[in-house]
Protein backbone atom coordinates (compact mmCIF):
# COMPACT_ATOMS: atom_id res chain seq x y z
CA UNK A 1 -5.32 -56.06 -6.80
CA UNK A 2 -2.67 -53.31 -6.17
CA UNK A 3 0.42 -53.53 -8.81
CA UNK A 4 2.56 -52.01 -5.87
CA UNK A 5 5.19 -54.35 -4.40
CA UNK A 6 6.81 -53.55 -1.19
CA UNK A 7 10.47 -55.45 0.07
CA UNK A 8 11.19 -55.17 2.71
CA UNK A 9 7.84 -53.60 3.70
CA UNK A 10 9.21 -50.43 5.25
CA UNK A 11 8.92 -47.02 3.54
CA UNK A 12 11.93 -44.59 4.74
CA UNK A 13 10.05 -41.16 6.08
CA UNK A 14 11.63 -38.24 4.72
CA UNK A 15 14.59 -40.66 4.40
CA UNK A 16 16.22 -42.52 7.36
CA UNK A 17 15.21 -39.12 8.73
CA UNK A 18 16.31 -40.32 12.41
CA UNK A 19 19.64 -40.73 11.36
CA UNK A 20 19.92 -37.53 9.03
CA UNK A 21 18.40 -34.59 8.28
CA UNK A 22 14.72 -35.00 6.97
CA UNK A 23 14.49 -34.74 3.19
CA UNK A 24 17.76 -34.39 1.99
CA UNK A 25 19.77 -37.03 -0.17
CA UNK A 26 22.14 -37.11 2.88
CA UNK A 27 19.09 -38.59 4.61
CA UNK A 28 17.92 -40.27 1.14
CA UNK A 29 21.45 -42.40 0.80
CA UNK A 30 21.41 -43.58 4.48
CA UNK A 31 17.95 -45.65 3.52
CA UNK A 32 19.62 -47.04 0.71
CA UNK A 33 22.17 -47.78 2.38
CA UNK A 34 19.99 -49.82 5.02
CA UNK A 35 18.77 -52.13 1.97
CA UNK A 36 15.32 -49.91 1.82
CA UNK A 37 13.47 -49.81 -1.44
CA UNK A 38 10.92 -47.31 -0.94
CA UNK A 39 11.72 -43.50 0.44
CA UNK A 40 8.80 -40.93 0.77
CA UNK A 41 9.16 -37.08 0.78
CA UNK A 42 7.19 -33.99 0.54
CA UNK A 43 7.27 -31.71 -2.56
CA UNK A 44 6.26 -27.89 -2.05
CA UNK A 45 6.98 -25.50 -4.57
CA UNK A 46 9.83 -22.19 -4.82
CA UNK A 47 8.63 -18.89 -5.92
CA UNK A 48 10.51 -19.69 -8.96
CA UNK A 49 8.06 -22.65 -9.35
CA UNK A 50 11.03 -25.19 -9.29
CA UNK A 51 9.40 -28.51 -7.11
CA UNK A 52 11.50 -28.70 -3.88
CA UNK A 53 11.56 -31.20 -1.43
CA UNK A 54 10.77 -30.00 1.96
CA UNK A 55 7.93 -30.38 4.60
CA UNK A 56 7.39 -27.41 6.69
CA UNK A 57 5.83 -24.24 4.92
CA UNK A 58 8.72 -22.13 7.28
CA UNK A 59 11.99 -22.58 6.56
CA UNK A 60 13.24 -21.81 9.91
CA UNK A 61 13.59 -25.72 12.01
CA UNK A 62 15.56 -27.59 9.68
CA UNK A 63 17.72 -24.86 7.74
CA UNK A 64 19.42 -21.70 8.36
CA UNK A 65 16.80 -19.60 6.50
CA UNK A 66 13.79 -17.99 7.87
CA UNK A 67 10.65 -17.27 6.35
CA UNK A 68 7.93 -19.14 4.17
CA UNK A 69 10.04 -21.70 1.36
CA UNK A 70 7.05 -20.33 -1.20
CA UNK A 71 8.27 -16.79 -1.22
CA UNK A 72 12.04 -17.99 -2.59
CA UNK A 73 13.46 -18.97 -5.46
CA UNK A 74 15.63 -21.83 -5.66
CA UNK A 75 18.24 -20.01 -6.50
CA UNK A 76 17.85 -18.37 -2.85
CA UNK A 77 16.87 -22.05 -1.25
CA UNK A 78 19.49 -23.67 -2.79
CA UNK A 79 22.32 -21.63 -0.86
CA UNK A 80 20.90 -22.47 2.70
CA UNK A 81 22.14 -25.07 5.02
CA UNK A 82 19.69 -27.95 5.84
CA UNK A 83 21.82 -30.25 7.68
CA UNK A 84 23.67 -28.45 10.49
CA UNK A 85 20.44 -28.17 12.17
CA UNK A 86 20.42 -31.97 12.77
CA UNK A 87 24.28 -32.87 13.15
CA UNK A 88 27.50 -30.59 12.71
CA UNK A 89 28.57 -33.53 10.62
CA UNK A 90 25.65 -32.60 8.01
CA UNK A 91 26.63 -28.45 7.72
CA UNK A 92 26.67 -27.93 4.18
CA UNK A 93 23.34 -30.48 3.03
CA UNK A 94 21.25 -28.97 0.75
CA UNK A 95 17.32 -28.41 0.08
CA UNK A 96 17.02 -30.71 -3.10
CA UNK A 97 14.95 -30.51 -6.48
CA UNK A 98 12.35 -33.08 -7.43
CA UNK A 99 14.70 -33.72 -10.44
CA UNK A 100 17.61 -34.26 -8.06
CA UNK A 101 15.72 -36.87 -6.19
CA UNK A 102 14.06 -38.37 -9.46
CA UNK A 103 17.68 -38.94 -10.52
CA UNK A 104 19.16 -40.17 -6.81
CA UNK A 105 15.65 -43.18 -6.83
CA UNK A 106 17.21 -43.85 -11.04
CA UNK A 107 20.78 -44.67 -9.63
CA UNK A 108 20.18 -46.36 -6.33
CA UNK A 109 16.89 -48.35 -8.11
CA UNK A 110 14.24 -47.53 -5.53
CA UNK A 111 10.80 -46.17 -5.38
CA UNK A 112 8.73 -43.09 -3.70
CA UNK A 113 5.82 -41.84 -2.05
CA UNK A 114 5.72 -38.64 -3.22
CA UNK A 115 3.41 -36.35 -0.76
CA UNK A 116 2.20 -33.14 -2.78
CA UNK A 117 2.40 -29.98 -0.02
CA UNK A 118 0.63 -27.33 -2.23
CA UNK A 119 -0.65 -24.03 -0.69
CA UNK A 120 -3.90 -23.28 -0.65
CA UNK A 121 -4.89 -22.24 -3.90
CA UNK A 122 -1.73 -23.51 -5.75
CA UNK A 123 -2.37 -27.27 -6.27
CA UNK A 124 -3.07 -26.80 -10.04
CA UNK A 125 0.46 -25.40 -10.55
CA UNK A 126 2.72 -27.55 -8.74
CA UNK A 127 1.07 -30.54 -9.55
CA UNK A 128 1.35 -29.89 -13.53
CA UNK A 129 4.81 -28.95 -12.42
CA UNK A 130 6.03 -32.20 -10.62
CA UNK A 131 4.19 -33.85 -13.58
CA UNK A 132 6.37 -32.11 -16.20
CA UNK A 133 9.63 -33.20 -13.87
CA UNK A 134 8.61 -36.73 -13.57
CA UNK A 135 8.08 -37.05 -17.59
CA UNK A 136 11.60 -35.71 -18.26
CA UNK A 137 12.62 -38.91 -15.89
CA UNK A 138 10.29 -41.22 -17.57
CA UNK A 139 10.30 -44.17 -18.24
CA UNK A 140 12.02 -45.05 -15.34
CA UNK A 141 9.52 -43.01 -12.63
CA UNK A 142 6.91 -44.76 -14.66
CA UNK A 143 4.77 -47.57 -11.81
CA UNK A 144 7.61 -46.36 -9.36
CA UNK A 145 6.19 -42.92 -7.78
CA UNK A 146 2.93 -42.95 -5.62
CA UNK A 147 1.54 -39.71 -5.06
CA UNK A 148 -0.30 -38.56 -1.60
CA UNK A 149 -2.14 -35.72 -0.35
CA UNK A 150 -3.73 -34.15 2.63
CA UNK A 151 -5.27 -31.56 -0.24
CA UNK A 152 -7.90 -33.32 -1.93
CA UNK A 153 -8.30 -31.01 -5.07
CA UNK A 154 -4.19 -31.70 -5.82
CA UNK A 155 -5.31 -35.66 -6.02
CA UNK A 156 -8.06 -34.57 -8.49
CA UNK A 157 -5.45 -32.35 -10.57
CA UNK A 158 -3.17 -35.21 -10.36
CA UNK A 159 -5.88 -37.25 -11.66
CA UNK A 160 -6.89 -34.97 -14.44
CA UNK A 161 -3.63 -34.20 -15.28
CA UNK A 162 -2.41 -38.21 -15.35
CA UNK A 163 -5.33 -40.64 -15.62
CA UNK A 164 -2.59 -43.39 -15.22
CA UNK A 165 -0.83 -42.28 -12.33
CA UNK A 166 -0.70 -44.36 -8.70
CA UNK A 167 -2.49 -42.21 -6.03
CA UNK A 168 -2.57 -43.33 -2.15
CA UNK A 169 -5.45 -41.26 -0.17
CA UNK A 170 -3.96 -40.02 2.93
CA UNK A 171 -6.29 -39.72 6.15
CA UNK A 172 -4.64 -38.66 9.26
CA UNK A 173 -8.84 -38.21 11.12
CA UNK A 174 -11.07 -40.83 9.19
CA UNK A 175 -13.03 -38.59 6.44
CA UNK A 176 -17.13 -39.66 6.22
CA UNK A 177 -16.58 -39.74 2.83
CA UNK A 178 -13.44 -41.73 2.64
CA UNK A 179 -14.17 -45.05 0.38
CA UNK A 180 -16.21 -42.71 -1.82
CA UNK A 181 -13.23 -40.57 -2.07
CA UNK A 182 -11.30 -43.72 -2.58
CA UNK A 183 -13.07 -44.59 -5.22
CA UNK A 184 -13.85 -41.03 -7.01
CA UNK A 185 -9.78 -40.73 -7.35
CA UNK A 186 -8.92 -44.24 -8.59
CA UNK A 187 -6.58 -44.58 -5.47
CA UNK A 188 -4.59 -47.80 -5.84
CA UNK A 189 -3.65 -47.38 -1.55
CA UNK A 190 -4.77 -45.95 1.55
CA UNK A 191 -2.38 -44.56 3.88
CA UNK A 192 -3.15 -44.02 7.46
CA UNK A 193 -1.97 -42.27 10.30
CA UNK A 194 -1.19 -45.12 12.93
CA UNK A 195 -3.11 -43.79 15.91
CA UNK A 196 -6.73 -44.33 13.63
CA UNK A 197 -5.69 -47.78 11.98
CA UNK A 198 -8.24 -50.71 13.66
CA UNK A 199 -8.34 -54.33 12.53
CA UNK A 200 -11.48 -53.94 11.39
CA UNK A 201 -10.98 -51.13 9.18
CA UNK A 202 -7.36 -52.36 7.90
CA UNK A 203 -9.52 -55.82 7.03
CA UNK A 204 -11.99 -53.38 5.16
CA UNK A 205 -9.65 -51.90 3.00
CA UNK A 206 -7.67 -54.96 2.15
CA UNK A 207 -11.21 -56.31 0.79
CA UNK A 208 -11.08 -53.44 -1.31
CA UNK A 209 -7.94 -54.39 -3.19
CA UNK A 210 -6.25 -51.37 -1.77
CA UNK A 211 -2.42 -51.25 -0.81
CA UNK A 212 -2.42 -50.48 3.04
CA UNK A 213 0.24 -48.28 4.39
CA UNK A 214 0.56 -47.10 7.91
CA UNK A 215 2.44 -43.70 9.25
CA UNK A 216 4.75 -43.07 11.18
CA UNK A 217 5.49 -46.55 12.82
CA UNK A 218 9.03 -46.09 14.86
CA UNK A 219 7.99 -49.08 17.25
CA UNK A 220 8.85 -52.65 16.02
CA UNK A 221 6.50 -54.08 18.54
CA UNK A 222 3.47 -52.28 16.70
CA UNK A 223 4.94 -52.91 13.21
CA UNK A 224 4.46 -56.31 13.63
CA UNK A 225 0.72 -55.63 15.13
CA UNK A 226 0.26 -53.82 12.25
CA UNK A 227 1.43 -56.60 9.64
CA UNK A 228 -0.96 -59.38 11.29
CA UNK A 229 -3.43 -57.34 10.40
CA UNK A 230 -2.71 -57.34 6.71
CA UNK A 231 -0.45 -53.28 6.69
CA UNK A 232 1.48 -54.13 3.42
CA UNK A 233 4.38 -51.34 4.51
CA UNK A 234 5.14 -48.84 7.53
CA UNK A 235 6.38 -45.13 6.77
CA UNK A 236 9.35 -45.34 9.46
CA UNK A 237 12.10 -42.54 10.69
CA UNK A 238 14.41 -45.39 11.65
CA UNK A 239 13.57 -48.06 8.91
CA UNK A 240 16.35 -50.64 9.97
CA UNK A 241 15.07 -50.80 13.67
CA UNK A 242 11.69 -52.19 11.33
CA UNK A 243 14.03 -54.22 9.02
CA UNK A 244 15.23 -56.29 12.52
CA UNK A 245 12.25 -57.69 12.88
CA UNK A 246 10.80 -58.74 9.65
């Protein structure tokens, strides 16, 4: 059985991202303030190679930057706005490091789901990277972080790289291949997109032993559907509308 423990069972997406702007500790803080345990966020990677945490491969919906985020350093990232887009109130947020978040889950004593955004080709880098962050955090990050990809070769360097660490497989179209994959990776989870998720298959995977986590679930109604059926946690964008109902 899975060692991961989820309570409440609601995973903040990119933060309380409905309430403030997507990956940034503005948005971070407002889940913990909501009593939520478990945030997840995207990691890409500056030209610098510092780990950042940000979702789109442009820069230009949620900051005052254009361009790709890969061809800037941090030093360049860290100077643009990422909150105005969302709310006046939030001019000024930043586009934080892995280490800053590593060291905002250490004070506020919650967990992550850590999704690895690597471009093509680059998975071996930043994955070796946001390894060499988490150990200077360690042993604090240590049975705290679960790691997801869409790329399958960054779950393989992750594997390589940290025989020990907790990987979720990600599937947002069923893959053929998908318990094999399961299985090949030593995934401890299985997250899936909510518009694929069956009863059927979420009874499979709970025979499996596997921690079952749905995305993105914004409707209590179907959280609830979802939790008959054995979902151990929903990735939500407005976690306490999830919290009302539990």
């Amino acid at each position: 059985m899975t060692i991961l423990q989820f309570h409440p069972p609601v995973i903040a997406h990119r933060g309380a991202s409905a309430y403030a702007p997507e990956n940034t500790l503005a948005a971070f803080t407002k889940a913990a303030q909501m009593g939520i345990k478990w945030v997840e966020f995207d990691v890409m990677q500056a030209a610098c190679g510092e780990p950042v945490i940000f979702h789109d491969e442009l820069l230009d919906r949620t900051t005052d930057g254009h361009g790709e985020v890969g061809n800037f350093p941090y030093s360049v990232l860290a100077k643009l706005d990422a909150g105005a887009w969302f709310d006046p109130i939030y001019a000024g947020e930043r586009i934080p490091t892995l280490l800053h978040i590593l060291e905002f889950l250490h004070n506020f004593n919650m967990s992550a789901n850590i999704e690895i955004k690597a471009l093509p080709g680059q998975e071996e880098q930043l994955v070796k990277r946001v390894l060499q962050d988490m150990a200077i955090s360690a042993p604090f990050t240590r049975g705290r972080i679960l790691f997801s990809s869409f790329s399958t070769d960054a779950l393989r360097f992750l594997r390589q790289y940290d025989p020990d660490c907790l990987i979720g497989l990600l599937q947002h179209e069923w893959d053929p291949e998908w318990q094999a994959l399961c299985a090949s990776l030593g995934c401890v989870s299985v997250h899936a997109n909510d518009e694929i998720l069956t009863a059927d298959v979420a009874q499979k995977i709970k025979g499996m032993g596997k921690a079952l986590l749905c995305y993105t679930v914004n409707s209590p109604v179907r959280a609830q559907e979802l939790y008959s059926w054995g979902v151990d946690a929903v990735f939500s964008d407005a976690p306490d509308k999830i919290l009302d109902v539990l």
